[in-house]
Structures are given as structure tokens and as C-alpha cells.
N, C-alpha and C. Protein backbone atom coordinates (compact mmCIF):
# COMPACT_ATOMS: atom_id res chain seq x y z
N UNK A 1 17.82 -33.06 -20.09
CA UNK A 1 18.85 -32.71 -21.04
C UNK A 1 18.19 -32.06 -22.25
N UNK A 2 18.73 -30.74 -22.63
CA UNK A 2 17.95 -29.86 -23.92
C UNK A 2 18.47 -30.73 -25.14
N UNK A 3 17.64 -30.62 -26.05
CA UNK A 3 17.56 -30.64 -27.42
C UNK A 3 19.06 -30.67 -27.93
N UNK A 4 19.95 -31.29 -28.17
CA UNK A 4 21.32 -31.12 -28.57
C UNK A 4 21.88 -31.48 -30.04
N UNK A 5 21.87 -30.80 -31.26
CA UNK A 5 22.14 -31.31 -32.29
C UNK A 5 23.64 -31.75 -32.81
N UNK A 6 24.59 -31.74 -31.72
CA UNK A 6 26.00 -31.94 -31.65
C UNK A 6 25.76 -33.83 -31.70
N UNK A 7 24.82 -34.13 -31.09
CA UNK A 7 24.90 -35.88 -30.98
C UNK A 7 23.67 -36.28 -32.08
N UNK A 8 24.13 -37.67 -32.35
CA UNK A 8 23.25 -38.25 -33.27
C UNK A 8 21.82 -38.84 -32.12
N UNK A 9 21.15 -39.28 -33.12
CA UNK A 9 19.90 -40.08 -32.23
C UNK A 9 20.30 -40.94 -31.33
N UNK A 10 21.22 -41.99 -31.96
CA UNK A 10 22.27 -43.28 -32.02
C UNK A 10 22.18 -43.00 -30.49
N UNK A 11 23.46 -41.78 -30.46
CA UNK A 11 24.31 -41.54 -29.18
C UNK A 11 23.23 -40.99 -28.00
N UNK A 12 22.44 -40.26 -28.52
CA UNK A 12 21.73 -39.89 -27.61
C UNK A 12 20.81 -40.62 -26.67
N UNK A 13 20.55 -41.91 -27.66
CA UNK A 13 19.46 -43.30 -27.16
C UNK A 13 20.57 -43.74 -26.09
N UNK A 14 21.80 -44.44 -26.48
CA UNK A 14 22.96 -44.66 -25.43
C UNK A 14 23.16 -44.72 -24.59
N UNK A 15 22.64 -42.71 -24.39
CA UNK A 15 23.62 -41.85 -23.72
C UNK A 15 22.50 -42.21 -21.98
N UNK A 16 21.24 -41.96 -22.86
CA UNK A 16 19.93 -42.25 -21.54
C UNK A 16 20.30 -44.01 -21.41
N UNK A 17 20.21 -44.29 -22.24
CA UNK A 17 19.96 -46.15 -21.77
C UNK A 17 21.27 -46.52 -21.20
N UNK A 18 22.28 -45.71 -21.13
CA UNK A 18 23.68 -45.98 -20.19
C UNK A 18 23.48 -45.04 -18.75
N UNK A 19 22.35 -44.38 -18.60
CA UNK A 19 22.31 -43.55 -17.69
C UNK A 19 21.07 -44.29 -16.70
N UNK A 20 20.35 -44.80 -17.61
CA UNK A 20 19.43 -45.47 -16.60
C UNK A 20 20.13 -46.92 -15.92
N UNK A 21 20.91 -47.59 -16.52
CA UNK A 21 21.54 -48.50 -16.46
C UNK A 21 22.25 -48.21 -14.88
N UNK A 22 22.78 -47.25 -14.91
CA UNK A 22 23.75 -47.03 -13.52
C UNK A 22 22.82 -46.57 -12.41
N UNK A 23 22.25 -45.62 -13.09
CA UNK A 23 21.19 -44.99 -11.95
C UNK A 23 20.31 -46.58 -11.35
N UNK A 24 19.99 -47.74 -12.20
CA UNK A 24 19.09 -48.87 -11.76
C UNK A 24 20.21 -49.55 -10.76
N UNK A 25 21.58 -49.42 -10.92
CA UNK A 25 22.84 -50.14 -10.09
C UNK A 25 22.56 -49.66 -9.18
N UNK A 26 22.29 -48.54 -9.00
CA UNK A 26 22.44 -47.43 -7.72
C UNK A 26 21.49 -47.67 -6.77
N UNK A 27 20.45 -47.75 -7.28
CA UNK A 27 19.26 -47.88 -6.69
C UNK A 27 19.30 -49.26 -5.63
N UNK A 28 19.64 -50.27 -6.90
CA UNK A 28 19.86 -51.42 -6.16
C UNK A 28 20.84 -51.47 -5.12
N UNK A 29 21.89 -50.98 -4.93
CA UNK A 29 22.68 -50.74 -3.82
C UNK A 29 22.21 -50.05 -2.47
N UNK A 30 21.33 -48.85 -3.22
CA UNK A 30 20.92 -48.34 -1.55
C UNK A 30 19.53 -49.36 -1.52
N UNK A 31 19.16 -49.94 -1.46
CA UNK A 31 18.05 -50.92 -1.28
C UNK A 31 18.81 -51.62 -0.39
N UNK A 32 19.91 -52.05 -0.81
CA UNK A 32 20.81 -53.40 0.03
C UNK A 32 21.11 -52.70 1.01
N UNK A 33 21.70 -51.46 0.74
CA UNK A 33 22.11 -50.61 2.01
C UNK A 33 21.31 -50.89 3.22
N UNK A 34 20.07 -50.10 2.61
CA UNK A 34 18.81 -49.72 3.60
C UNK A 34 18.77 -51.31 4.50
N UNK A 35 18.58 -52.32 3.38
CA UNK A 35 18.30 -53.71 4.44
C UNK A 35 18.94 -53.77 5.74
N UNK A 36 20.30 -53.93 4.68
CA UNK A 36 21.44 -54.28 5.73
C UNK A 36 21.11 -53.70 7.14
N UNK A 37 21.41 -52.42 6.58
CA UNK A 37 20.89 -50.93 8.02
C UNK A 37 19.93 -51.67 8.78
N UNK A 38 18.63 -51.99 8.22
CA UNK A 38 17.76 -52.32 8.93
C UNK A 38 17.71 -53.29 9.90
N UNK A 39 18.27 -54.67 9.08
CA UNK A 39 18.50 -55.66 9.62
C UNK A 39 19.77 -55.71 11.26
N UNK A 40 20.71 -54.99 10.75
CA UNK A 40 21.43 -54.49 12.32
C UNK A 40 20.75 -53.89 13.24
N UNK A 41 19.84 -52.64 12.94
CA UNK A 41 19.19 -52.04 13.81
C UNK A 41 18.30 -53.30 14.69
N UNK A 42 17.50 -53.92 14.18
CA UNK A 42 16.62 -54.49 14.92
C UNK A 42 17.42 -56.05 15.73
N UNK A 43 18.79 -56.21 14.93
CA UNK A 43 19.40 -57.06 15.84
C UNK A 43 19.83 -56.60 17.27
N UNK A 44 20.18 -55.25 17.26
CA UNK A 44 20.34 -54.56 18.48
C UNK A 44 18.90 -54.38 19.16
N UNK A 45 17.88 -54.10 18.52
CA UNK A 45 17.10 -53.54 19.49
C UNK A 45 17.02 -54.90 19.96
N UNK A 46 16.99 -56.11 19.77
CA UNK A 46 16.52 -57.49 20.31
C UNK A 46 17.26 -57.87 21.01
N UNK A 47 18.18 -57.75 20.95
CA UNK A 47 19.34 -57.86 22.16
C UNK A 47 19.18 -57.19 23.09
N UNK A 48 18.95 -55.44 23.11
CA UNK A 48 18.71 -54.31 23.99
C UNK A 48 17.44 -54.72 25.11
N UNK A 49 16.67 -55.37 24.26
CA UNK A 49 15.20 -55.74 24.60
C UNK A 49 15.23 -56.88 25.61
N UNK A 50 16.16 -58.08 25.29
CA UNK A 50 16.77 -59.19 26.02
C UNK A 50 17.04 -58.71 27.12
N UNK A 51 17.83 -57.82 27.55
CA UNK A 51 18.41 -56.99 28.68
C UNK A 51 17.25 -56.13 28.95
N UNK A 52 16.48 -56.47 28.79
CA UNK A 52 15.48 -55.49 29.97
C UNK A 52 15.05 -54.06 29.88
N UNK A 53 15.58 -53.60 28.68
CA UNK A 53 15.64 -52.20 28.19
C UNK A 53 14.86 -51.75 26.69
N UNK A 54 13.90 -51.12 27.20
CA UNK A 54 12.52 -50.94 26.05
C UNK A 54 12.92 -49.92 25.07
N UNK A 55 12.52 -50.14 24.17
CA UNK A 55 13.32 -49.53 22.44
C UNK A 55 11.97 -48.66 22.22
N UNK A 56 11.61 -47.33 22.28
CA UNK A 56 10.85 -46.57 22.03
C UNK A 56 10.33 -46.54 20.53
N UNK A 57 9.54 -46.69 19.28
CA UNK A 57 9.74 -46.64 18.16
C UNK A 57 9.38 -44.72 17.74
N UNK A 58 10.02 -44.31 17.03
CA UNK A 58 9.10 -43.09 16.35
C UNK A 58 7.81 -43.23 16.05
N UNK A 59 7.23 -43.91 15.45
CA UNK A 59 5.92 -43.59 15.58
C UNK A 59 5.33 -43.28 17.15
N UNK A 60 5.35 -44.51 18.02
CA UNK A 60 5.46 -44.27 19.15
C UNK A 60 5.43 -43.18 19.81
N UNK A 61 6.48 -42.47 19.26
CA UNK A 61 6.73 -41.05 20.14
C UNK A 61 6.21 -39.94 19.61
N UNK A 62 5.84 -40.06 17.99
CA UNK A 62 4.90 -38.99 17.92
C UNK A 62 3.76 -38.71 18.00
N UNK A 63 3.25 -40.41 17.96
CA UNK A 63 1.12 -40.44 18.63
C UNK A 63 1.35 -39.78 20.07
N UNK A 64 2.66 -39.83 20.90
CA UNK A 64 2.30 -39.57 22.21
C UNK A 64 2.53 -38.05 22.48
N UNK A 65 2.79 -36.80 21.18
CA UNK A 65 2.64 -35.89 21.71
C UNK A 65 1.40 -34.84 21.24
């Protein structure tokens, strides 16, 4: 954000410390996201795996080309 002499210091301190504030909410949400995500994925692959059926990983598949 440029140099703006329309706002005081005041507002401008605020304006970032109300911006980091949400952006830190945010963050924390896709964190939970990501878990969550994660945590389903590998409940399936363990189940998939139970049944007899092998879960390839990416790494996996790119050492093998």
C-alpha cells in the first residue's frame, strides 16, 4: 500500500493490524482445511489398502520415471 496522506498514522496502524488479523484467521482455516483433507485421504487409502488394493504415492511415481 503507497504512502497515503488522506489517513492518519492512527488509521493506518489499524488498517495493517486489522489486515493481518484476518489474513492470520485465514491461514488458520486452510491449515484445518488441509488436515481435515488429509486426514480423509489416508482414511480411504487404509480402507482401500484393507481390500487388497495398493495406493501408489507421488513421490513413488516420480522416482520411478
Amino acid at each position: 500500500m503507497a504512502e497515503n496522506n488522506n489517513f492518519s498514522k492512527d488509521e493506518m496502524i489499524g488498517y495493517h493490524k486489522g489486515s493481518i488479523n484476518t489474513l492470520l484467521a485465514e491461514r488458520t482455516e486452510l491449515i484445518r482445511l488441509v488436515t481435515v483433507t488429509e486426514s480423509l485421504l489416508n482414511a480411504h487409502v487404509q480402507e482401500l489398502e484393507k481390500l487388497g488394493v495398493k495406493i501408489q504415492k507421488e513421490d513413488d511415481k516420480k522416482g520411478k520415471k
